[in-house]
C-alpha atoms as a PDB file:
ATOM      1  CA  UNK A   1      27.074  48.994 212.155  1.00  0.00           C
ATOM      2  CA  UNK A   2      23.277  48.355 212.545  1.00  0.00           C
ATOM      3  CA  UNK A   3      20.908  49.526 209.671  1.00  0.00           C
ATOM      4  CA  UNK A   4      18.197  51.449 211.666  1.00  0.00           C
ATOM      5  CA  UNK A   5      16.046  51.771 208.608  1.00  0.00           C
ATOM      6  CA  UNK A   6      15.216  47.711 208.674  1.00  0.00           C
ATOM      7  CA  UNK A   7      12.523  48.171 211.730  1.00  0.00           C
ATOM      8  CA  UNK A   8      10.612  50.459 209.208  1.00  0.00           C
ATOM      9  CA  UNK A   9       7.490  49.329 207.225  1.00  0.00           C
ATOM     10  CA  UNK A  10       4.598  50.476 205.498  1.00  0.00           C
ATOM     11  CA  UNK A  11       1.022  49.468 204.462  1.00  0.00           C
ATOM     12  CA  UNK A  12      -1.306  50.884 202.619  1.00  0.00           C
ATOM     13  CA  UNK A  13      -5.238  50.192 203.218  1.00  0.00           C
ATOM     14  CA  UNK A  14      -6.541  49.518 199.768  1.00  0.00           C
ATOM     15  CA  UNK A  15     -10.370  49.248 201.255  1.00  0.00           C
ATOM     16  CA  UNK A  16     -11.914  52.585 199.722  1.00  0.00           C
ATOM     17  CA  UNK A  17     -12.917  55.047 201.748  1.00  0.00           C
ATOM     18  CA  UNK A  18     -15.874  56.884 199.931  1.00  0.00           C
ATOM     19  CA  UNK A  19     -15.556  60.188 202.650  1.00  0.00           C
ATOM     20  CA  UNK A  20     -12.142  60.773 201.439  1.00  0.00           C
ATOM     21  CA  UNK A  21     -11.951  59.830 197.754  1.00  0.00           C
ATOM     22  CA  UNK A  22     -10.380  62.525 195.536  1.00  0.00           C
ATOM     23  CA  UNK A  23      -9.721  62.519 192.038  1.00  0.00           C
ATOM     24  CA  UNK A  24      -6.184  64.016 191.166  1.00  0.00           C
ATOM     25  CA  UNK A  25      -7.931  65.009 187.734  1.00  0.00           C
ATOM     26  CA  UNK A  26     -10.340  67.357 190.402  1.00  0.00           C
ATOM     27  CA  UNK A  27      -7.086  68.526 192.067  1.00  0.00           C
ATOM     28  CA  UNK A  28      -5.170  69.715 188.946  1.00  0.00           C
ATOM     29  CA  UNK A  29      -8.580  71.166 187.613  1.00  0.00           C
ATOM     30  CA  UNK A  30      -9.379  72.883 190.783  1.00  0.00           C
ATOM     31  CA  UNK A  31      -5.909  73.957 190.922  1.00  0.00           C
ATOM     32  CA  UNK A  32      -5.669  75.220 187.810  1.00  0.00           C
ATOM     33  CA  UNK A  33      -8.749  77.331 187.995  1.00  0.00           C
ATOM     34  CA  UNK A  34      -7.726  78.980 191.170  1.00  0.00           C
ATOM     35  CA  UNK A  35      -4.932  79.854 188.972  1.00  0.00           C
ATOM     36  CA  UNK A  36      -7.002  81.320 185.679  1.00  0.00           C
ATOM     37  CA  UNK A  37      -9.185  83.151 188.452  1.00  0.00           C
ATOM     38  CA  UNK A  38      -5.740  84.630 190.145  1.00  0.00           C
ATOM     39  CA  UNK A  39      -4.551  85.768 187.062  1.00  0.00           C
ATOM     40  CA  UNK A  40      -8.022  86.951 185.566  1.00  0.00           C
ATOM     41  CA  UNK A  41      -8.382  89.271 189.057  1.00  0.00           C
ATOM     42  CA  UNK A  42      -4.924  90.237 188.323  1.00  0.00           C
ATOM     43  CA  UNK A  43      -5.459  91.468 184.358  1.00  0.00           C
ATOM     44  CA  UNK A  44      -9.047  93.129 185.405  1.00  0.00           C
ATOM     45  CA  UNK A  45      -7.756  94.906 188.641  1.00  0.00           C
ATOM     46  CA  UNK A  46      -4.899  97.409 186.896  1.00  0.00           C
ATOM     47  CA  UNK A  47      -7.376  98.617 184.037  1.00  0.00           C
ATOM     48  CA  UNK A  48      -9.911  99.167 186.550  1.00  0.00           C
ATOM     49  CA  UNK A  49      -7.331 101.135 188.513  1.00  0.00           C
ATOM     50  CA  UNK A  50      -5.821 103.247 185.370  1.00  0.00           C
ATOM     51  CA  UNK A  51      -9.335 103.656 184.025  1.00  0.00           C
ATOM     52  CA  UNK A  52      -9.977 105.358 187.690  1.00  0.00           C
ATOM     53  CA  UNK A  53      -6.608 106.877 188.016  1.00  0.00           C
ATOM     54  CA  UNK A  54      -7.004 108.395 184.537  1.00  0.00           C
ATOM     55  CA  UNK A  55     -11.122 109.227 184.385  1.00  0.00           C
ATOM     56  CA  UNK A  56     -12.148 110.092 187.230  1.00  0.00           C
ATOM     57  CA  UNK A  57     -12.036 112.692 190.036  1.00  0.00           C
ATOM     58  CA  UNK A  58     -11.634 112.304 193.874  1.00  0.00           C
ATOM     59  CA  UNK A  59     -15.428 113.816 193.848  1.00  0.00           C
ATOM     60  CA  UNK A  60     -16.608 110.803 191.613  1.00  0.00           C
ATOM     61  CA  UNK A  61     -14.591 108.660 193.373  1.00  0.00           C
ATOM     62  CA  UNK A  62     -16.154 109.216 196.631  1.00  0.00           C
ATOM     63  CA  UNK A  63     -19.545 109.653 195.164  1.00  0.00           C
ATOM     64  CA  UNK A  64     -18.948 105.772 194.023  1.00  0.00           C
ATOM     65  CA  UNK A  65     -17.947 105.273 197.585  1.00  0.00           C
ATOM     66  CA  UNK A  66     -20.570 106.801 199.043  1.00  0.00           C
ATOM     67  CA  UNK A  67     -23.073 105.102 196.796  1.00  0.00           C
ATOM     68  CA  UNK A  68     -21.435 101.527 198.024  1.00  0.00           C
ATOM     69  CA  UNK A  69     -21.288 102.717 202.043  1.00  0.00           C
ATOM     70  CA  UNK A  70     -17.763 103.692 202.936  1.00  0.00           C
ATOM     71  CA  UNK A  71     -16.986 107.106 201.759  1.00  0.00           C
ATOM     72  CA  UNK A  72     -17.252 108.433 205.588  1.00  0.00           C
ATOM     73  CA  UNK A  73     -14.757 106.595 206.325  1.00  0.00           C
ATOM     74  CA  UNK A  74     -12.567 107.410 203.634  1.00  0.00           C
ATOM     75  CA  UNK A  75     -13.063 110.992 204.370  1.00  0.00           C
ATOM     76  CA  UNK A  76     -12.263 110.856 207.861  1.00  0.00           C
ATOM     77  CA  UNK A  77      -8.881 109.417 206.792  1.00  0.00           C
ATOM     78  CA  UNK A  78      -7.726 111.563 204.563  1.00  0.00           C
ATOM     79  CA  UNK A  79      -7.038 109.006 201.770  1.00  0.00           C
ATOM     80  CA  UNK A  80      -5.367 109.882 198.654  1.00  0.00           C
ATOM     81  CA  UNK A  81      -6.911 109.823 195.358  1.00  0.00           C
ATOM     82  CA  UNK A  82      -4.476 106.440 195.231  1.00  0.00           C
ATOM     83  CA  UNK A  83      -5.423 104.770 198.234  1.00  0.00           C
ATOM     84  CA  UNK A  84      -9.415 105.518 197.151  1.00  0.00           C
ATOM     85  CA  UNK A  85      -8.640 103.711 193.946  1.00  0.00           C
ATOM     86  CA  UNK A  86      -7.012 101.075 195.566  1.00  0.00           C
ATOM     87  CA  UNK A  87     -10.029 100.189 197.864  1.00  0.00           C
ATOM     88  CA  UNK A  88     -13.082 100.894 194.986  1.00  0.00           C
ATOM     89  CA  UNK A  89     -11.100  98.108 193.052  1.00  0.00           C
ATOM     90  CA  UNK A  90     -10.637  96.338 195.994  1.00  0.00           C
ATOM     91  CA  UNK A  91     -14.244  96.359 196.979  1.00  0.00           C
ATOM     92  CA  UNK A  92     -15.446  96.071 193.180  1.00  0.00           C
ATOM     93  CA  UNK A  93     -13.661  93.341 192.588  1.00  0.00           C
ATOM     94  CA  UNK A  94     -14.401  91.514 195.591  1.00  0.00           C
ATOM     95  CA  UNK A  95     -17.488  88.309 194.226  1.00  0.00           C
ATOM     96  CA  UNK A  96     -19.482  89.110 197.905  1.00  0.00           C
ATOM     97  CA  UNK A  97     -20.255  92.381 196.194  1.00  0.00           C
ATOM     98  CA  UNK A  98     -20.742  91.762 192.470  1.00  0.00           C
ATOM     99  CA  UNK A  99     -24.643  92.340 193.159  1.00  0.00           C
ATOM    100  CA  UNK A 100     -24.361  96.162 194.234  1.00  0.00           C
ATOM    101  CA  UNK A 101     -21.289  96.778 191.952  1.00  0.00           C
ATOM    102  CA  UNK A 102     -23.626  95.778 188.953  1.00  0.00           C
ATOM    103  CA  UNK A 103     -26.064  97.455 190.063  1.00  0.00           C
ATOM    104  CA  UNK A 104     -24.457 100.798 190.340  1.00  0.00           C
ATOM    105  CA  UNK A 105     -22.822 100.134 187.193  1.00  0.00           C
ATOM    106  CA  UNK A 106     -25.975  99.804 185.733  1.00  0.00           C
ATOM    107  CA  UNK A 107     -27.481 103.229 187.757  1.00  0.00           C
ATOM    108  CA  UNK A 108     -24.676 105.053 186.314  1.00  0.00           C
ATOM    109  CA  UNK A 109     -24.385 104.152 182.664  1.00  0.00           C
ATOM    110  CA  UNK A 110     -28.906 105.500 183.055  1.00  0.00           C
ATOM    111  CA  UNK A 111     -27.636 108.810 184.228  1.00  0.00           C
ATOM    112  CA  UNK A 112     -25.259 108.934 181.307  1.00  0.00           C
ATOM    113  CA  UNK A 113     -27.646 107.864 178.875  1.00  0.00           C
ATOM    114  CA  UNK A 114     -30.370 110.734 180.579  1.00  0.00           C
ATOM    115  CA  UNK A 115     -27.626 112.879 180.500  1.00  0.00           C
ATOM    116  CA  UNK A 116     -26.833 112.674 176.442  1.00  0.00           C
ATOM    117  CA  UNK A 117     -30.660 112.761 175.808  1.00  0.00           C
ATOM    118  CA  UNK A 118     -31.795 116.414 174.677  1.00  0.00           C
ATOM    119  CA  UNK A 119     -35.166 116.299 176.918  1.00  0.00           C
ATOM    120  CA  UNK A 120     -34.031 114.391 179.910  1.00  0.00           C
ATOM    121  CA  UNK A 121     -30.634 115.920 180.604  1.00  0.00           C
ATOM    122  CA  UNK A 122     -32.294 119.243 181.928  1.00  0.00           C
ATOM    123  CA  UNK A 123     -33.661 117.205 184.565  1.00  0.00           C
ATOM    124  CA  UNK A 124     -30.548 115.056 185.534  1.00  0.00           C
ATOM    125  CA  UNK A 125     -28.845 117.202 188.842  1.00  0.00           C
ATOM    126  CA  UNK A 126     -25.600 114.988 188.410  1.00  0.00           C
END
């Protein structure tokens, strides 16, 4: 019997290569924050959805919509209050978009605050 494993051999260039160098320290870290970041998307996506689900109506809904673009679209689907949710969070939570989602957080919480005013809420058409 021949051992076919005595042909094999290895080397290993220990000349460092400054294009490639990697820290496994950076690995774990990145690795770990991509993990935080999964599971911080994860415990801020169902609250948004309930707080949706549970406060608001399909009207509101696809006024947000509307406000961010896509509500024609929506429309022309026929999408359950569900499947609205589903892509506002989506959308929301998406970081390409966290400069529009502020700011029509921001819009909204003025209207509220005209609203609850005694003088400015007769002029708020919300």
């Amino acid at each position: 019997m021949s051992d076919d494993n005595a042909n094999i051999t290895f080397s290993f260039d220990e000349t460092p290569n400054n294009n490639n160098v990697w820290d496994s320290d950076d690995v774990i870290a990145e690795l770990l924050d991509e993990a935080i970041n999964s599971q911080l998307d994860t415990d801020i996506y169902i609250p948004h959805m309930i707080n949706y689900s549970e406060n608001s109506t399909i009207k509101e809904l696809l006024m947000i919509c509307d406000y961010y673009g896509f509500a024609k679209e929506l429309k022309s689907n026929k999408c359950s209050k569900g499947q609205i949710i589903q892509i506002l969070v989506d959308f929301e939570m998406n970081p390409r978009n966290n400069e529009v989602v502020y700011k029509r957080r921001s819009l909204w919480f003025y209207i509220n605050e005209l609203k609850r005013d005694k003088f400015t809420k007769k002029f708020i058409l919300w």
